[in-house]
Protein backbone atom coordinates (compact mmCIF):
# COMPACT_ATOMS: atom_id res chain seq x y z
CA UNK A 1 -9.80 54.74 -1.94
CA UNK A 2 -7.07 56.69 0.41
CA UNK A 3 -5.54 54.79 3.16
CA UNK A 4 -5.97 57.65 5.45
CA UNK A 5 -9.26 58.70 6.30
CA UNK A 6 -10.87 61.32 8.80
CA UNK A 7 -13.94 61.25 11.16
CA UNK A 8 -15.44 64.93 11.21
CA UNK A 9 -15.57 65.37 15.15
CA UNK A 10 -17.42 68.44 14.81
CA UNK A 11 -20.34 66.56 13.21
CA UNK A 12 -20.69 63.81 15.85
CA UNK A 13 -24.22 64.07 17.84
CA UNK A 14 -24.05 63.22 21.35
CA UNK A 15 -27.25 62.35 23.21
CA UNK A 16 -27.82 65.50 25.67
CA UNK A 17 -26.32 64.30 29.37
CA UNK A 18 -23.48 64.01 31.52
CA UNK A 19 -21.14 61.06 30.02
CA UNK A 20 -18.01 61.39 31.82
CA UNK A 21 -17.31 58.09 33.13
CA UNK A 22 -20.32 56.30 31.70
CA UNK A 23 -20.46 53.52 28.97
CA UNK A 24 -20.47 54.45 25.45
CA UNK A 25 -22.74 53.30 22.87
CA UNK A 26 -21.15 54.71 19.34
CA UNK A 27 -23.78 54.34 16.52
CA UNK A 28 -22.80 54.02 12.48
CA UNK A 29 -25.04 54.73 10.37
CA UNK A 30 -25.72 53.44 6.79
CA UNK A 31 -25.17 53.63 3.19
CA UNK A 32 -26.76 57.11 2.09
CA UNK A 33 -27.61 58.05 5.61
CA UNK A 34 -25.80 60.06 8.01
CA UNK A 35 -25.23 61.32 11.84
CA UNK A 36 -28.51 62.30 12.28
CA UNK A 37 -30.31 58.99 11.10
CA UNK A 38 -29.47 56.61 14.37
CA UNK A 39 -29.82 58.68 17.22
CA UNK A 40 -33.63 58.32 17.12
CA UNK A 41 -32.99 54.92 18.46
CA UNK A 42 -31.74 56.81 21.55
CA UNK A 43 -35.45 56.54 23.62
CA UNK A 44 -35.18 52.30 22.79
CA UNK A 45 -31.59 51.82 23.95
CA UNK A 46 -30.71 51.22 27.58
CA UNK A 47 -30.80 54.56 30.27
CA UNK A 48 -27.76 55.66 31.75
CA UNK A 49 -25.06 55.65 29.19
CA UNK A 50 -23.46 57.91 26.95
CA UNK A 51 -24.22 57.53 23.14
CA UNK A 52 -23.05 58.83 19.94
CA UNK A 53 -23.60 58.87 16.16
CA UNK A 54 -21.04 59.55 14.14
CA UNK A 55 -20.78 60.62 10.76
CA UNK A 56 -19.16 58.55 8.19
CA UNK A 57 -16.08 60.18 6.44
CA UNK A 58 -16.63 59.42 2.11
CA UNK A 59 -19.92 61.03 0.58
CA UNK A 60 -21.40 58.83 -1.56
CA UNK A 61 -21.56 59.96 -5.93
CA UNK A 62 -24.45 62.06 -6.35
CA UNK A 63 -27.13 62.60 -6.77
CA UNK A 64 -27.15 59.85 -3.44
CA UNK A 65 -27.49 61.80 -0.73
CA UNK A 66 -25.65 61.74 3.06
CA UNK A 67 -22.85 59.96 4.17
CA UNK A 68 -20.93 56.31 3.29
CA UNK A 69 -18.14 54.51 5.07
CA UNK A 70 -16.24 52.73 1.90
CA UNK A 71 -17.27 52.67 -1.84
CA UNK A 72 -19.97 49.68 -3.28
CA UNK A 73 -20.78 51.43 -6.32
CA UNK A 74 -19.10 49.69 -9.16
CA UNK A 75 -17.03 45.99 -9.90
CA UNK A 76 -14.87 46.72 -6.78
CA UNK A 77 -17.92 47.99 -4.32
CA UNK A 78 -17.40 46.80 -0.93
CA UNK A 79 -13.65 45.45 -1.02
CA UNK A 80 -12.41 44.34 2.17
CA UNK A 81 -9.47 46.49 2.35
CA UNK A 82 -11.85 49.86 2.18
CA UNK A 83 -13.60 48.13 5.04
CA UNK A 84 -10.96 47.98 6.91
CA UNK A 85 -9.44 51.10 5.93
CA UNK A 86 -12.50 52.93 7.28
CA UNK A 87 -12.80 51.09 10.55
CA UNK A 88 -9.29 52.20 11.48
CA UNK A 89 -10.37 55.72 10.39
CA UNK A 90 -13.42 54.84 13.16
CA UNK A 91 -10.74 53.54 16.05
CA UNK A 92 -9.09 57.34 15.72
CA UNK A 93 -11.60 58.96 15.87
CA UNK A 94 -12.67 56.78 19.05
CA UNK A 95 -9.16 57.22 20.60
CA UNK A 96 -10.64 60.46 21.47
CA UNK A 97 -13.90 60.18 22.18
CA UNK A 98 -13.80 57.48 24.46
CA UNK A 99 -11.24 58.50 26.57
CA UNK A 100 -13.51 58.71 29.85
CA UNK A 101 -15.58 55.97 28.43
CA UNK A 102 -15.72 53.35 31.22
CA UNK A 103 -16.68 50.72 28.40
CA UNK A 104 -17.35 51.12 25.05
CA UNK A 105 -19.81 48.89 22.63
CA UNK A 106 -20.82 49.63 19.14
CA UNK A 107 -24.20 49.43 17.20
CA UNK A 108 -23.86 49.60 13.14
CA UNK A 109 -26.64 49.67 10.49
CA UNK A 110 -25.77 48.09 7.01
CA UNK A 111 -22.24 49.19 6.48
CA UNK A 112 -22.11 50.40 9.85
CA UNK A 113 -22.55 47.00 11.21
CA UNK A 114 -19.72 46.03 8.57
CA UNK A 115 -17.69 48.45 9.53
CA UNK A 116 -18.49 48.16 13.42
CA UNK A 117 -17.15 44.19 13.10
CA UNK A 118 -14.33 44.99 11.41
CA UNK A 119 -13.33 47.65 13.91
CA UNK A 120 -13.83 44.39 16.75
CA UNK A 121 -11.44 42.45 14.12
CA UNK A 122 -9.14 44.95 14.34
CA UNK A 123 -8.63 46.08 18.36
CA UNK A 124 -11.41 43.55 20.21
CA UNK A 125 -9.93 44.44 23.60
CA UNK A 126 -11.35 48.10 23.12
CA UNK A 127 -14.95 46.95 22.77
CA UNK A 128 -17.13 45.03 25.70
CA UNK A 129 -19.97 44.66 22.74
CA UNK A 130 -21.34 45.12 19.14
CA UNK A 131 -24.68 45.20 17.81
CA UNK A 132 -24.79 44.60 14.02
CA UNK A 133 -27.98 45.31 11.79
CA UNK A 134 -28.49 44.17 8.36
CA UNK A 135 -24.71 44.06 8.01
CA UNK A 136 -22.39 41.30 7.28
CA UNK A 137 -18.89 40.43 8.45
CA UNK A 138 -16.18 41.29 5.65
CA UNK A 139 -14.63 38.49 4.14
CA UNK A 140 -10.71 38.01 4.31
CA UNK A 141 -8.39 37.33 6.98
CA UNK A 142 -6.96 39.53 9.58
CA UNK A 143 -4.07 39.23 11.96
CA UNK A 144 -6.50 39.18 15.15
CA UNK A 145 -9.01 36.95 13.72
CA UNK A 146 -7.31 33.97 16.08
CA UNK A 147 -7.54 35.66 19.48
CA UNK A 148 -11.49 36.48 18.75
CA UNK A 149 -11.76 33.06 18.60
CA UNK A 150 -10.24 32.63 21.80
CA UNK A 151 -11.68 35.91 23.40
CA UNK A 152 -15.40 35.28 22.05
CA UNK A 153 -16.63 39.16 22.12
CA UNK A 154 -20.34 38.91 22.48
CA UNK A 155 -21.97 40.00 19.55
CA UNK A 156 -25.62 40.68 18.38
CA UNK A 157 -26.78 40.22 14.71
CA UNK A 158 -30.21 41.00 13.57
CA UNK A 159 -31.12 41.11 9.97
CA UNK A 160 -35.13 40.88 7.71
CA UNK A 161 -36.05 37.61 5.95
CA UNK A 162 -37.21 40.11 3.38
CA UNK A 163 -34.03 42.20 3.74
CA UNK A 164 -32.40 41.78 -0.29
CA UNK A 165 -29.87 44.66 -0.07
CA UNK A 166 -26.82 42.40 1.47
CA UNK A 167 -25.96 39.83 -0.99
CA UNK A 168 -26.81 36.21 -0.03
CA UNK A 169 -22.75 35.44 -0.32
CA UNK A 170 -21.95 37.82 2.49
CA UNK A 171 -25.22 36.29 4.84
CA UNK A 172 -23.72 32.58 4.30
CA UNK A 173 -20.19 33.91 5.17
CA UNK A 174 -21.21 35.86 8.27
CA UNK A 175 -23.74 33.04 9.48
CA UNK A 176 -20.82 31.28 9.24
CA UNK A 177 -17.81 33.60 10.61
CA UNK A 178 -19.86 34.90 13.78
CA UNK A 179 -20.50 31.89 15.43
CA UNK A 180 -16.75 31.08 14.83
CA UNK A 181 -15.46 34.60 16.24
CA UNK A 182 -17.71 35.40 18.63
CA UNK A 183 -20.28 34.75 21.21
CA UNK A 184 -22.99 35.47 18.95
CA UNK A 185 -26.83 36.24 20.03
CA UNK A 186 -29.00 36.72 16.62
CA UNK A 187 -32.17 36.67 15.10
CA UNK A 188 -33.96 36.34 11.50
CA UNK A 189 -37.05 38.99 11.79
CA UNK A 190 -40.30 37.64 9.86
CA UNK A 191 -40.88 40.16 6.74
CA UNK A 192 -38.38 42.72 7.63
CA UNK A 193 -36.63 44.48 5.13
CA UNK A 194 -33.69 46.44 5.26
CA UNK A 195 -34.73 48.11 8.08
CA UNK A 196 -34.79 48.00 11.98
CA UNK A 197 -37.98 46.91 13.66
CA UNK A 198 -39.56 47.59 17.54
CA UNK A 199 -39.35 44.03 18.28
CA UNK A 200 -35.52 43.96 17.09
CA UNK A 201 -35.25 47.37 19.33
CA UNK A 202 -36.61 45.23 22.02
CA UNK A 203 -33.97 42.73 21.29
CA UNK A 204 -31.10 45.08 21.22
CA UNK A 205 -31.94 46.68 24.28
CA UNK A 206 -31.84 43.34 26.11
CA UNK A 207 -28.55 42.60 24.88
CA UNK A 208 -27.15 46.07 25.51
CA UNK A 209 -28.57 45.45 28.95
CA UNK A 210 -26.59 41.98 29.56
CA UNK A 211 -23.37 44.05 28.52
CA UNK A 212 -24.05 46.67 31.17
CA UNK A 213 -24.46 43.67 33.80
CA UNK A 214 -21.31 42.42 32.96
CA UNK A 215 -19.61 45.87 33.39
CA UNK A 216 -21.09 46.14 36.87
CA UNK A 217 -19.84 42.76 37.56
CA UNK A 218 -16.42 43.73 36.86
């Protein structure tokens, strides 16, 4: 895959509002998926912020349909390096689009989440939060890894008991790696799938809500 990758500005949706000033809630979608899939979560997330879905840069081979953040098709599908490759693509794009931000958090969706924790790997003093979804935390090192365990970002990771699109390697490693590199908050969800749920929404929005507090405290 390139090392140099580009966000398409001009196909970022932006929930209608003023946002100068406000926080920023940046949403990454999935495999397959595309701007348009997350920002129905928009009536479940927390009033009073700004929030945007982005669209990933790759398209996937056909005949799959919408957008992906890195390659898993084939022996070398979901290499850490394209990971990471893709979440610095995501911290240019944001270099923009946060500049009025007051704070900025993140919530991904399958490799959205992946890609959202890597992007917290690689700059964690640009984020106050992420919310990660069926997603995992890339495997490998990386130079910041140390301070996160000294900074302790907080961190929400939901994911189904039924949910068999993740392999079981990458939910051992990231049950493992979260509570290490972050303060984590997370739940299993009874029969979920690969999905999102209302009670997980419910969830989210509670944590979103602490990270707001915390800004106010500031």
């Amino acid at each position: 895959m390139s090392e140099e990758l580009t966000i398409d500005d001009a196909a970022t949706r932006w929930v209608p509002g003023d946002r100068t000033g406000k926080p920023l809630l940046v949403l990454l979608h999935g495999y397959g998926a595309d701007e348009h899939d997350l920002i129905g979560l928009a009536p479940y997330l927390p009033a009073d912020i700004a929030v945007a879905s982005v669209a990933a840069p790759l398209a996937p081979p056909f005949p799959m349909p919408g957008r992906s953040w890195y390659p898993i098709e084939g022996l070398n599908g979901r290499r850490p390096e394209d990971v990471t490759v893709a979440a610095r693509a995501f911290l240019r794009w944001l270099d923009v689009a946060a500049a009025d931000a007051s704070s900025v958090a993140l919530l991904g969706f399958s490799q959205g989440a992946a890609v959202a924790l890597q992007t917290l790997r690689l700059a964690p003093e640009r984020l106050g939060a992420v919310v990660a979804l069926s997603g995992y935390a890339t495997p490998g090192d990386l130079p910041g890894d140390e301070a996160l365990r000294e900074l302790r970002p907080s961190v929400f990771w939901g994911r189904g008991s039924a949910d068999d699109v993740i392999p079981e390697a990458l939910i051992t490693h990231t049950s493992l790696w979260l509570p290490d590199h972050s303060t984590l908050s997370g739940r299993v969800y009874t029969g979920l799938t690969h999905s999102i749920s209302e009670e997980e929404l419910g969830d989210v929005h509670q944590f979103l809500a602490l990270w707001l507090e915390g800004i106010a405290g500031e």
